[in-house]
Every structure is written in C-alpha cells, then in structure tokens.
N, C-alpha and C. Protein backbone atom coordinates (compact mmCIF):
# COMPACT_ATOMS: atom_id res chain seq x y z
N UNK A 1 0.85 -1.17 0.00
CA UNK A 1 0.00 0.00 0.00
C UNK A 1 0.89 1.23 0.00
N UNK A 2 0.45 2.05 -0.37
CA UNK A 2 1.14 3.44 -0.90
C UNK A 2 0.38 4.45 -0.53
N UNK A 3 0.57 5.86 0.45
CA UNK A 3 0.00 6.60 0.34
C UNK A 3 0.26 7.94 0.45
N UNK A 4 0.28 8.89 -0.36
CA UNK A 4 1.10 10.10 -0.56
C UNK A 4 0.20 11.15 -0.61
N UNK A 5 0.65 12.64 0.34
CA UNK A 5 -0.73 13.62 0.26
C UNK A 5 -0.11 14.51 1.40
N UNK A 6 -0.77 15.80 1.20
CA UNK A 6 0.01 16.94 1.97
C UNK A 6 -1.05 17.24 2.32
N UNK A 7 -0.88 18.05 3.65
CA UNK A 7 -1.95 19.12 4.86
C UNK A 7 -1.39 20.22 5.09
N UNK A 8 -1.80 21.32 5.24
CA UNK A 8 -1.78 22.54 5.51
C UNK A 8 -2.05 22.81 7.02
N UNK A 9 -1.03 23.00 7.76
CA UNK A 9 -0.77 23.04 9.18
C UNK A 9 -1.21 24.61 9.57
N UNK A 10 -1.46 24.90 10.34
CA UNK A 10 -2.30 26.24 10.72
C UNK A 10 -1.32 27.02 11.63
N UNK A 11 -0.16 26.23 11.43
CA UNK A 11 1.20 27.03 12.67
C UNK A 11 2.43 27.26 11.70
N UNK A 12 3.32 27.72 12.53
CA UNK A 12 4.54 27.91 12.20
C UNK A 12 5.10 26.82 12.06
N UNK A 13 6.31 26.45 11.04
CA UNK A 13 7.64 25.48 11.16
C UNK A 13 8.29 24.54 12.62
N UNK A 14 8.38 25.71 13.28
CA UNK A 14 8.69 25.65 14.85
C UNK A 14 7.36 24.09 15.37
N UNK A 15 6.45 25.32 15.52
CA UNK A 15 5.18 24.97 16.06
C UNK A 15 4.55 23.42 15.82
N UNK A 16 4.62 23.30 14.39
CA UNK A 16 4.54 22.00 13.50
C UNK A 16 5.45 21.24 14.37
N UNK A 17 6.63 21.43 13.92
CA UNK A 17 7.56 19.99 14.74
C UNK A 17 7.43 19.62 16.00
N UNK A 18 7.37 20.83 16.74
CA UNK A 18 7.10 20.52 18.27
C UNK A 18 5.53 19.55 18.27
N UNK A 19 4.76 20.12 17.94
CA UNK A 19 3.48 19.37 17.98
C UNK A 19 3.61 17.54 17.02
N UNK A 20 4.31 17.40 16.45
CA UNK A 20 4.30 16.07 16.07
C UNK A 20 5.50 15.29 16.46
N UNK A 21 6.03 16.01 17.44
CA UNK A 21 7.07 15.52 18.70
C UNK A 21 6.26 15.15 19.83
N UNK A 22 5.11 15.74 19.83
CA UNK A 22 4.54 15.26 21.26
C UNK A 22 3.46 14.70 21.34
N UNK A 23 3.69 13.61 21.63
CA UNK A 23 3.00 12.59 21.96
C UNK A 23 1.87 12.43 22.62
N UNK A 24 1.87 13.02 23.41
CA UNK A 24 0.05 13.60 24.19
C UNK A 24 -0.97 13.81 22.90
N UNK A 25 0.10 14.37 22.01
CA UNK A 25 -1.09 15.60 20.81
C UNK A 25 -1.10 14.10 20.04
N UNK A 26 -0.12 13.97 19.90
CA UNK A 26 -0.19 12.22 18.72
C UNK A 26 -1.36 11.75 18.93
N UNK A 27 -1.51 11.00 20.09
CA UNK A 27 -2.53 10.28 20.58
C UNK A 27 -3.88 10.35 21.07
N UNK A 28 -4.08 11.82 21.08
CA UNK A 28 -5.17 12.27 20.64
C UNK A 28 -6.04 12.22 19.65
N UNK A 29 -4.74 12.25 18.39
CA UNK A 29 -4.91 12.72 16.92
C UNK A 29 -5.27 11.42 16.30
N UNK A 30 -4.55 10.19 17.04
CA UNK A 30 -4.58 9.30 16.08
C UNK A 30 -6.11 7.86 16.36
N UNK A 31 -6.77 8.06 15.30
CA UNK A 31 -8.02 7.36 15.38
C UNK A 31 -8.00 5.90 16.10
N UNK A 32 -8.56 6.05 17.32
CA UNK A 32 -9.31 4.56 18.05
C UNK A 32 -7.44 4.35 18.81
N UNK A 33 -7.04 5.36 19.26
CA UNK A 33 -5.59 5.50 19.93
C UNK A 33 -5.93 5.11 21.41
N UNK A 34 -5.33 3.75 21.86
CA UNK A 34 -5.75 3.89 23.73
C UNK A 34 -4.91 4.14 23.97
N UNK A 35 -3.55 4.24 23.80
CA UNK A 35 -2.15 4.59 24.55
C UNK A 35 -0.80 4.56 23.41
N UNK A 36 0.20 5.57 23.93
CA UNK A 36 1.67 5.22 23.28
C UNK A 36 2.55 5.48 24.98
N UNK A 37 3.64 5.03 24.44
CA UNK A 37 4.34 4.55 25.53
C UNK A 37 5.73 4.58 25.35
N UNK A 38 6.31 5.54 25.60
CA UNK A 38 8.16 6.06 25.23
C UNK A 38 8.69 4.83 26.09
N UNK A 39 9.81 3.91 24.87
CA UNK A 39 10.23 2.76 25.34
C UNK A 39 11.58 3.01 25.30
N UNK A 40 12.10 4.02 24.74
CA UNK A 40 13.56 4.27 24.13
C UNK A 40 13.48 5.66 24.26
N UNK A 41 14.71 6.12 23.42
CA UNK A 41 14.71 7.28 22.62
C UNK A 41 14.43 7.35 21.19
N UNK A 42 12.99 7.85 20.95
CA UNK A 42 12.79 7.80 19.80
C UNK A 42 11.69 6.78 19.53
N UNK A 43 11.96 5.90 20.33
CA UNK A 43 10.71 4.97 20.58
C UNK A 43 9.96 4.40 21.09
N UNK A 44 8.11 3.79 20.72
CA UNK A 44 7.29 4.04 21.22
C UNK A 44 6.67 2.85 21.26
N UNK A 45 5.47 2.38 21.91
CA UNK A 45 5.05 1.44 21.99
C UNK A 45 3.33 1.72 21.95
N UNK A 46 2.45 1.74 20.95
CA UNK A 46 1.11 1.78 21.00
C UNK A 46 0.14 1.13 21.12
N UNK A 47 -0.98 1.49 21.14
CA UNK A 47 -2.26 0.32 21.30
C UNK A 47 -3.29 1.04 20.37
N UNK A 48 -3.75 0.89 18.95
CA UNK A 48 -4.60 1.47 18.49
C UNK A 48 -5.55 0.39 17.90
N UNK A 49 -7.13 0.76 18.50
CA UNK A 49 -8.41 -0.02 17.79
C UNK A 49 -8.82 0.25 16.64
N UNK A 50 -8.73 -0.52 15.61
CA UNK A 50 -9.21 -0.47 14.44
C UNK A 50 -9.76 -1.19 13.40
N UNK A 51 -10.60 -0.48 12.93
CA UNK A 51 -11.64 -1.75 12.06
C UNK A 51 -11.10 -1.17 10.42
N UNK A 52 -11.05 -2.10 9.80
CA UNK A 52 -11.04 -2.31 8.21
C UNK A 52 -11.86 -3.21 7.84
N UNK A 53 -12.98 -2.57 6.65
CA UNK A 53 -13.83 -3.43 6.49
C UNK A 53 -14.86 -4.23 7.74
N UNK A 54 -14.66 -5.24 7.83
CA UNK A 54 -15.29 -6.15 8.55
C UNK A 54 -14.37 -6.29 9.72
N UNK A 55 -13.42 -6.51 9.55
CA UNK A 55 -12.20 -6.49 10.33
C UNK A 55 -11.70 -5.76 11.39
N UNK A 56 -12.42 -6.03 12.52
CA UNK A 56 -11.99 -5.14 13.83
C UNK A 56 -10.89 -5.26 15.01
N UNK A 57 -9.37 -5.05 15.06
CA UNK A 57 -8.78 -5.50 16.13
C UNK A 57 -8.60 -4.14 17.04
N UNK A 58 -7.84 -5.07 17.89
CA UNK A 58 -7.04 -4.77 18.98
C UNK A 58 -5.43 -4.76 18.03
N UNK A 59 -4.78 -3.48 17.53
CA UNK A 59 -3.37 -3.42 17.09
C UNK A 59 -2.35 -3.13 18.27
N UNK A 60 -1.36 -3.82 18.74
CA UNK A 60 -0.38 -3.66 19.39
C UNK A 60 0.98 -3.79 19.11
N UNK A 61 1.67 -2.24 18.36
CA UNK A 61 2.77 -2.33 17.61
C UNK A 61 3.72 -1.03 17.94
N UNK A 62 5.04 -0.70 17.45
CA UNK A 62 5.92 -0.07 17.66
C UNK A 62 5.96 0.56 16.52
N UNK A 63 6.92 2.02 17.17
CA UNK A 63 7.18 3.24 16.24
C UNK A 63 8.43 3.72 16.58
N UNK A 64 9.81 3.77 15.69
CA UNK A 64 10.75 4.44 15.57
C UNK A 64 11.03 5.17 14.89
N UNK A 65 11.34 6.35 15.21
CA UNK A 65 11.66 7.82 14.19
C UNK A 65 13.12 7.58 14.55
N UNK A 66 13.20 7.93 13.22
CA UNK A 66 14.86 7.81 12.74
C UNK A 66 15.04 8.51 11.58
N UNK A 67 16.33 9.27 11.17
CA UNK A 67 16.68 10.06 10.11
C UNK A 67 15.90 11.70 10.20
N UNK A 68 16.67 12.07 11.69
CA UNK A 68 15.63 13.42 11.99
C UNK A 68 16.38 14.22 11.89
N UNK A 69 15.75 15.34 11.33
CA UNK A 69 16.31 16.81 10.46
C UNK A 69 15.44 17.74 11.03
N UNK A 70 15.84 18.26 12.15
CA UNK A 70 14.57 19.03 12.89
C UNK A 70 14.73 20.74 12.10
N UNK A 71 13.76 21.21 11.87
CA UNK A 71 12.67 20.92 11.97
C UNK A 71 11.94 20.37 11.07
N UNK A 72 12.64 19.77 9.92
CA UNK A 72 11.88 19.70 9.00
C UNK A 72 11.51 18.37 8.41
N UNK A 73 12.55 17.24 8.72
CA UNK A 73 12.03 16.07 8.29
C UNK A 73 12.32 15.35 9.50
N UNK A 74 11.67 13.34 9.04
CA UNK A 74 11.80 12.72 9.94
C UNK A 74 11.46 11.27 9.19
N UNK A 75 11.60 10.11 9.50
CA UNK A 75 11.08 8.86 9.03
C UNK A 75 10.51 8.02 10.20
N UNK A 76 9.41 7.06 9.94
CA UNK A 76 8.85 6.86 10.72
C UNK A 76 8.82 5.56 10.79
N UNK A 77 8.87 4.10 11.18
CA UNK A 77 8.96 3.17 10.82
C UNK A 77 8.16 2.71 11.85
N UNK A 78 7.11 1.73 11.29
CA UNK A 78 6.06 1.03 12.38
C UNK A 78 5.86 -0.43 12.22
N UNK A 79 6.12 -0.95 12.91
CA UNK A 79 4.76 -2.84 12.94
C UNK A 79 4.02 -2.68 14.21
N UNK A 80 2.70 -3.46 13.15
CA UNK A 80 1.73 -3.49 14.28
C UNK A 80 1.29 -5.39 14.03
N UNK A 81 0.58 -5.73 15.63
CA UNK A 81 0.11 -7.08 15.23
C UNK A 81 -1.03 -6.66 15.84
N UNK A 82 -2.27 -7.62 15.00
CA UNK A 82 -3.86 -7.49 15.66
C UNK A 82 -4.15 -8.96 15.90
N UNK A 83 -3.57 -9.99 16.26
CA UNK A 83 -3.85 -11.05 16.66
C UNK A 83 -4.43 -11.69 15.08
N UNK A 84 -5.16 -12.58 15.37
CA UNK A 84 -6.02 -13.30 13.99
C UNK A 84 -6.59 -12.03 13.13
N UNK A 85 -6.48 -11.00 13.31
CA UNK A 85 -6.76 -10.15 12.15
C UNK A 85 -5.89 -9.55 11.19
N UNK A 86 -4.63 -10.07 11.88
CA UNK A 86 -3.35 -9.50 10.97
C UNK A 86 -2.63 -8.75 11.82
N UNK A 87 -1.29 -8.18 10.78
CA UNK A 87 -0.27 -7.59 11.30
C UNK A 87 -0.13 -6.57 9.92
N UNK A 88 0.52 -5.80 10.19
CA UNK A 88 1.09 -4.52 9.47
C UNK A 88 2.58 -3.99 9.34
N UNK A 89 3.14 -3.49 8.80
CA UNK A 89 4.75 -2.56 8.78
C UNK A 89 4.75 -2.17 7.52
N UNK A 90 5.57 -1.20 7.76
CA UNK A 90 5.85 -0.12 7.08
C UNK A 90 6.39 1.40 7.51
N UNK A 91 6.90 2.38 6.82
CA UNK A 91 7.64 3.47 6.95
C UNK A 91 6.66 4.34 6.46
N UNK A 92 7.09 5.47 7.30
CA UNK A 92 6.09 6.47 6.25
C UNK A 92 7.48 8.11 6.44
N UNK A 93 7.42 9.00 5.70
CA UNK A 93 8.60 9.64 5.30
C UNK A 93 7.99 10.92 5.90
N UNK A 94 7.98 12.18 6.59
CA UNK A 94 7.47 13.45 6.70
C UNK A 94 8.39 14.51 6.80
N UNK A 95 7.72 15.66 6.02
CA UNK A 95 8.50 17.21 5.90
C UNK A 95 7.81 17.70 6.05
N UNK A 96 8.35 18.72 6.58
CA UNK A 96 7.59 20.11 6.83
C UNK A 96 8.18 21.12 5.67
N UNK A 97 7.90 22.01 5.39
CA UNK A 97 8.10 23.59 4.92
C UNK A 97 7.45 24.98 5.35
N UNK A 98 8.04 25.43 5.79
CA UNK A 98 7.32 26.95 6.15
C UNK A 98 6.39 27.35 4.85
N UNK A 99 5.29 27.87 5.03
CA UNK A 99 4.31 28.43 4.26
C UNK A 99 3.86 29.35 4.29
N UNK A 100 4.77 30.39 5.31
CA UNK A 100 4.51 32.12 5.72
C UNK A 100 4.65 32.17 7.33
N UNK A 101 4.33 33.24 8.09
CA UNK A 101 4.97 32.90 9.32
C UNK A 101 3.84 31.58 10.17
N UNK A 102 2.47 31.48 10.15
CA UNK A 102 1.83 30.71 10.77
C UNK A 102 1.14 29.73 9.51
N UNK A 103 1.76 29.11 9.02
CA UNK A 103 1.26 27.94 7.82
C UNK A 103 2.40 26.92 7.48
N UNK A 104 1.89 26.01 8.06
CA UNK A 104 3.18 24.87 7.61
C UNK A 104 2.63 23.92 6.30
N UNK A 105 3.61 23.61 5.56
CA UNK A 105 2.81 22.22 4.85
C UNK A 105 3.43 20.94 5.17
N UNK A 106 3.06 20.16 5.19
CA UNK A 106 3.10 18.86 5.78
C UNK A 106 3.44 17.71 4.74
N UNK A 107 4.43 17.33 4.49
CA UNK A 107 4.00 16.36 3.32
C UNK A 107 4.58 14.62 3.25
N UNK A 108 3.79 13.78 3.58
CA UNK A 108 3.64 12.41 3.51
C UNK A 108 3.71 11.58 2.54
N UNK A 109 4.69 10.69 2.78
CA UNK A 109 4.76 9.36 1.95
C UNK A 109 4.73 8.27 2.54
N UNK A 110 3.96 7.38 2.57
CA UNK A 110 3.57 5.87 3.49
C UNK A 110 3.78 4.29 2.51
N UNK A 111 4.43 3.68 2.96
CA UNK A 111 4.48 2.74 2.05
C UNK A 111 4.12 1.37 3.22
N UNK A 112 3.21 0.90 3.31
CA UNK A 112 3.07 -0.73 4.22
C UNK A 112 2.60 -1.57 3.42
N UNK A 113 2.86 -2.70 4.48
CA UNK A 113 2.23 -3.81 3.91
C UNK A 113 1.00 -4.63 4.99
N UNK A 114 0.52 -5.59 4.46
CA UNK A 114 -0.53 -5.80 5.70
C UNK A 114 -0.69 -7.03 5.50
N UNK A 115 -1.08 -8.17 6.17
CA UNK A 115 -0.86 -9.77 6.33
C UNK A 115 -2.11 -10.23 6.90
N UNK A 116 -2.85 -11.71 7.07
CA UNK A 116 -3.63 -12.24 7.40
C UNK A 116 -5.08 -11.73 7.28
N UNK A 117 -6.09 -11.85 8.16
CA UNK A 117 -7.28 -11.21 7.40
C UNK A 117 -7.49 -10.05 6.43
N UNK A 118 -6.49 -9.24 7.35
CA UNK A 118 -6.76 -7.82 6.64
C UNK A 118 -6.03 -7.55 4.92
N UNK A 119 -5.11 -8.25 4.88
CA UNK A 119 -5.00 -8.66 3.73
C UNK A 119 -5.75 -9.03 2.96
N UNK A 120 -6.84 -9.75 3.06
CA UNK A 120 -7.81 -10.67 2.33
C UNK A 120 -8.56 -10.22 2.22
N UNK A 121 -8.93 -9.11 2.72
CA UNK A 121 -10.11 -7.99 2.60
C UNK A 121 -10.00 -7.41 1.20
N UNK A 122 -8.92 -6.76 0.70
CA UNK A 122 -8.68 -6.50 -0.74
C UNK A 122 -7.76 -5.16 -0.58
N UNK A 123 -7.18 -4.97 -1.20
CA UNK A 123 -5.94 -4.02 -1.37
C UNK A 123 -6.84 -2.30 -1.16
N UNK A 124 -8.07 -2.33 -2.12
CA UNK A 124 -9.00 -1.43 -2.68
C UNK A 124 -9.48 -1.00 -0.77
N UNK A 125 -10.11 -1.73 -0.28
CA UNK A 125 -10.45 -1.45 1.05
C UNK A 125 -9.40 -0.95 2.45
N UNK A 126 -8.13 -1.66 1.80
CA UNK A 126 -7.52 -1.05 2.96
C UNK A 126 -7.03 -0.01 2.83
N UNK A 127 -6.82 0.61 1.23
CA UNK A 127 -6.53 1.82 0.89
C UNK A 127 -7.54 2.72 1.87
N UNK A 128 -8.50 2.43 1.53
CA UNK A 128 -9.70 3.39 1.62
C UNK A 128 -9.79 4.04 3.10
N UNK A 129 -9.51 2.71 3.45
CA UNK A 129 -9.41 2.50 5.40
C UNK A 129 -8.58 3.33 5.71
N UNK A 130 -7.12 3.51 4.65
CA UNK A 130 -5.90 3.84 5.54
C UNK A 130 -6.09 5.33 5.13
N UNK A 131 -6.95 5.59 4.05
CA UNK A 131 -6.82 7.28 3.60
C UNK A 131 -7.96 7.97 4.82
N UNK A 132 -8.66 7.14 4.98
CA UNK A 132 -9.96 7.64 5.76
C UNK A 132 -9.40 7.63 7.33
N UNK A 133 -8.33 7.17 7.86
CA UNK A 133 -7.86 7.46 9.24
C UNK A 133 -6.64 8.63 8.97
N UNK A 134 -6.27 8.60 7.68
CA UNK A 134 -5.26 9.48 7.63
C UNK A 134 -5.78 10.85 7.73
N UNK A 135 -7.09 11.08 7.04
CA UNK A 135 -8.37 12.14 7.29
C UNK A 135 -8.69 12.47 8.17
N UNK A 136 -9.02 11.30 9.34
CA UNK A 136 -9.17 11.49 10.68
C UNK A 136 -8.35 12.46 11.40
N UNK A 137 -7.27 11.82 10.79
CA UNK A 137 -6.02 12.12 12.16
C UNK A 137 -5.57 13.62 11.75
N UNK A 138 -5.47 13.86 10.64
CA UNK A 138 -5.46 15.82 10.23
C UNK A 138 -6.38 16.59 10.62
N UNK A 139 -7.70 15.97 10.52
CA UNK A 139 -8.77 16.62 11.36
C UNK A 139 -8.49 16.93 12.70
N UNK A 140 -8.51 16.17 13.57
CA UNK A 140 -8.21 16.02 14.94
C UNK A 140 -6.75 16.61 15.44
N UNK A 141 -6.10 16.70 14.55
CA UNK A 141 -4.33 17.04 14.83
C UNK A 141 -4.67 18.19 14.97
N UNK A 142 -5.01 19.19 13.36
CA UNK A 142 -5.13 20.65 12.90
C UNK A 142 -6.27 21.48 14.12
N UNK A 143 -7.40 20.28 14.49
CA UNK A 143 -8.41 21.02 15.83
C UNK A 143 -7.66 21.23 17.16
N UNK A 144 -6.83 20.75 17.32
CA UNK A 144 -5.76 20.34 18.82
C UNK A 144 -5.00 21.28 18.15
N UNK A 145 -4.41 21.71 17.43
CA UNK A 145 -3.15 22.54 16.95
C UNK A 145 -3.89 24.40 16.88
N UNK A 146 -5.16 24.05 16.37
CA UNK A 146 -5.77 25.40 16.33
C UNK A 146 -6.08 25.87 18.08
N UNK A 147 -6.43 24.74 18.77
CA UNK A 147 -6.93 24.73 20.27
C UNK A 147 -5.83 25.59 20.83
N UNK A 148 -4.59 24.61 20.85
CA UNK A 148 -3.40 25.05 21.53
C UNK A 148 -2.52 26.29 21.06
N UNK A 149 -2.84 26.88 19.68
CA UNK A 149 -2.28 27.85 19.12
C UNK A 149 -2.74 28.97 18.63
N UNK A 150 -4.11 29.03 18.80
CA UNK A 150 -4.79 29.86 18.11
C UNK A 150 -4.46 31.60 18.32
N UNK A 151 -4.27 32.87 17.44
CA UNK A 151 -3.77 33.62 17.96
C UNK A 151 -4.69 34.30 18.68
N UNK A 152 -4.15 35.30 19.49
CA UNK A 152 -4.88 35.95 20.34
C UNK A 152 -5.80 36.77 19.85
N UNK A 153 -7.19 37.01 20.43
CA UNK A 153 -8.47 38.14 19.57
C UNK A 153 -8.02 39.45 19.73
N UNK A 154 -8.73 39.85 18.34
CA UNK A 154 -7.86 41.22 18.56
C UNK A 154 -9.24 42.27 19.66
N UNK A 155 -8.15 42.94 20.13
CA UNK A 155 -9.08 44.09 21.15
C UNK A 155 -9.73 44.64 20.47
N UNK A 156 -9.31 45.29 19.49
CA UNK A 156 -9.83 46.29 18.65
C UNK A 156 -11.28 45.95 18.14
N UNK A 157 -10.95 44.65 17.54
CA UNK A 157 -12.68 43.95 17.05
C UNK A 157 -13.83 44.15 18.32
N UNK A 158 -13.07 43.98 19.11
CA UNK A 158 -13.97 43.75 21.33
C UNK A 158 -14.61 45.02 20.87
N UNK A 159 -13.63 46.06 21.04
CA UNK A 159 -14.06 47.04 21.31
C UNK A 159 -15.42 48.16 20.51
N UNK A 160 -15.12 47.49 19.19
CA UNK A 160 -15.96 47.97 18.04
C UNK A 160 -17.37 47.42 17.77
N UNK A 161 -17.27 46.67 18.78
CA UNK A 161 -18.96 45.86 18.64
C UNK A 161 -19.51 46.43 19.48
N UNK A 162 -19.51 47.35 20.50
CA UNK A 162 -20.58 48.00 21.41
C UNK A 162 -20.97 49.27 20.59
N UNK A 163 -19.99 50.06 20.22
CA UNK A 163 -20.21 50.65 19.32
C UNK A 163 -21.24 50.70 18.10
N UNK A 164 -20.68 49.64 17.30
CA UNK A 164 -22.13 49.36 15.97
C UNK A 164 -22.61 48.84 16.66
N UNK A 165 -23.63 48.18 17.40
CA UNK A 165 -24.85 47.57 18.03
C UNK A 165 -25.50 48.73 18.74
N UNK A 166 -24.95 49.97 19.18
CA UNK A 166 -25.64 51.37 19.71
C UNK A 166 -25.87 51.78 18.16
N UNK A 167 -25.06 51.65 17.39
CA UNK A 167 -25.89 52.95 16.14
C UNK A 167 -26.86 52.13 15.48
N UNK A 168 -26.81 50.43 15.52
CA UNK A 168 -27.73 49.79 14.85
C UNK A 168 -29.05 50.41 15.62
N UNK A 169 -29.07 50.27 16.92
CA UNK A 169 -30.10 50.66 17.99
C UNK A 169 -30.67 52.06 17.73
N UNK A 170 -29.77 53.02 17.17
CA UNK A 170 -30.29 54.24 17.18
C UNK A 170 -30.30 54.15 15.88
N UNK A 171 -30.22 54.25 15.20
CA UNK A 171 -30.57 53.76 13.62
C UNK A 171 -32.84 53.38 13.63
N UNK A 172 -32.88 51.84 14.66
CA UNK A 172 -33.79 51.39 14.58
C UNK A 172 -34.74 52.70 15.25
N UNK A 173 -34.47 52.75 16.28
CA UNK A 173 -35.33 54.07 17.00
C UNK A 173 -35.74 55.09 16.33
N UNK A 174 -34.85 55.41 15.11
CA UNK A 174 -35.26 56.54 14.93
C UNK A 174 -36.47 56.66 13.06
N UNK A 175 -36.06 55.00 12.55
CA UNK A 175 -37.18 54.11 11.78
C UNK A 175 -37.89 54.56 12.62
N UNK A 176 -38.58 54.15 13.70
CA UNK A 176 -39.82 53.67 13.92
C UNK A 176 -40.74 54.59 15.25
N UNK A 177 -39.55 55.97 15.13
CA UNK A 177 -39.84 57.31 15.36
C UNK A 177 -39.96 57.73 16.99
N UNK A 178 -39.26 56.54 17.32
CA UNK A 178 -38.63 56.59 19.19
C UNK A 178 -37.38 57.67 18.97
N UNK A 179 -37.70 58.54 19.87
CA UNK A 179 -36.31 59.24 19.70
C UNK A 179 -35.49 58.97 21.46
C-alpha cells in the first residue's frame, strides 16, 4: 500500500515539529488510539483499535523515528500485530516547509504492507481504510493545533462591537420614530 498527500498546518515550522514531537497531541490525533508509551529514545510502543472493512482488532505495535532533520524532516517506521486479524509494517517519510509565518505544509509518503485477514479484505479497502484514518487524524491534529495555538483576539474587534450595536439601535429608534 502506498500513500502520498500533503496538509496545511495552521502554525509555524517551529510549532509544526514541536506538535508532532509530542506525543500527548499524537494520541489524541490518532483514530481509536488507547495509549503510546516512550520505550527508548525515539521509541514508542502503542495500542490502536481499528476496524477495516469487517475487520476489527485490537493493534499492538511499535514506532521508531529515525533520520531526523529538525525541523523539517523525519522517518517513521512502524509494525503493528492485531492477533487473527493480521499484522502490518511499514515506513512512512514526513517534511515540513514553512508556508509564511503561521502555515506549515506537511508532506507524507507511506508505504506498508498488511498480512492475514486484513490482507484478504482487498488491497481497494484497505486503501480506503488507511486514507480515511489518515483524514481522521489531520482533522483532529489541525483542531488540537488550532486549540493550543490559536492567535490571540484582537481588542480592537472587542471594542468595536458595542459601538455598531448602539448605532444599529439608534438607527432602529429613529425608523420607527422613538427618539
């Protein structure tokens, strides 16, 4: 399986790396995630629930990042086993690029393979599976990234709404001949 595709990060360069350094935010992000678990340096130990197709396990597999270029790249290398539903591995490749001061782009290359049931499900389905959690997990990343980063409101807007809502008011009053 092969899967290649870029996201538009809502932060800075900086901001980006730190947030896909940390693991709290990971595991948030990442669909049907019960736990990761720093076993090393660099590496992790997870538990993620997931259904393909018909196919629902319990995955319990490892993650080493290796070949890190902070801030901008990193490689990711994973196996997972789901008991009688299969097992998984594979690498997946990530960069960042600055995209102005608060816009990162993100860009992914995934290459796995997948064994026993989930295999047998059909190549076509696990694609589908693996693009549709990859969807997930940008959703949920970019909402946690907007949560934790969002910039501050401006005063100025605060201040300008009491303002127009009195002239809307005196505006209406003077329609309908209240002075």
């Amino acid at each position: 399986m092969q899967l290649e595709n870029t996201q538009t990060l809502p932060v800075s360069q900086a901001l980006a790396w730190e947030s896909l350094n940390d693991m709290s935010l990971i595991q948030q992000a990442i669909p049907g995630c019960e736990g990761i678990e720093t076993v090393g340096e660099n590496q992790y130990e997870v538990v993620v629930v997931a259904a393909i197709g018909p196919v629902k396990a319990k995955f319990k597999g490892k993650l080493h990042i290796s070949d890190i270029v902070a801030p901008v790249s990193y490689q990711l290398a994973f196996e997972g086993q789901g008991g009688a539903a299969g097992h998984g591995k594979g690498t997946a490749q990530v960069s960042l690029s600055a995209q102005g001061d608060n816009e990162t782009l993100l860009t992914y290359s995934v290459h796995a393979t997948v064994g026993g049931k989930i295999a047998q499900i059909g190549s076509r389905l696990v694609d589908m599976a693996a693009a549709k959690m990859a969807r997930d997990f940008f959703e949920k990343f970019n909402a946690a990234l907007t949560e934790r980063h969002a910039p501050p409101a401006e005063v100025a807007a605060e201040d300008a709404a009491p303002a127009d809502t009195a002239e809307k008011k005196g505006w209406f009053k003077k329609l309908v001949g209240k002075t």
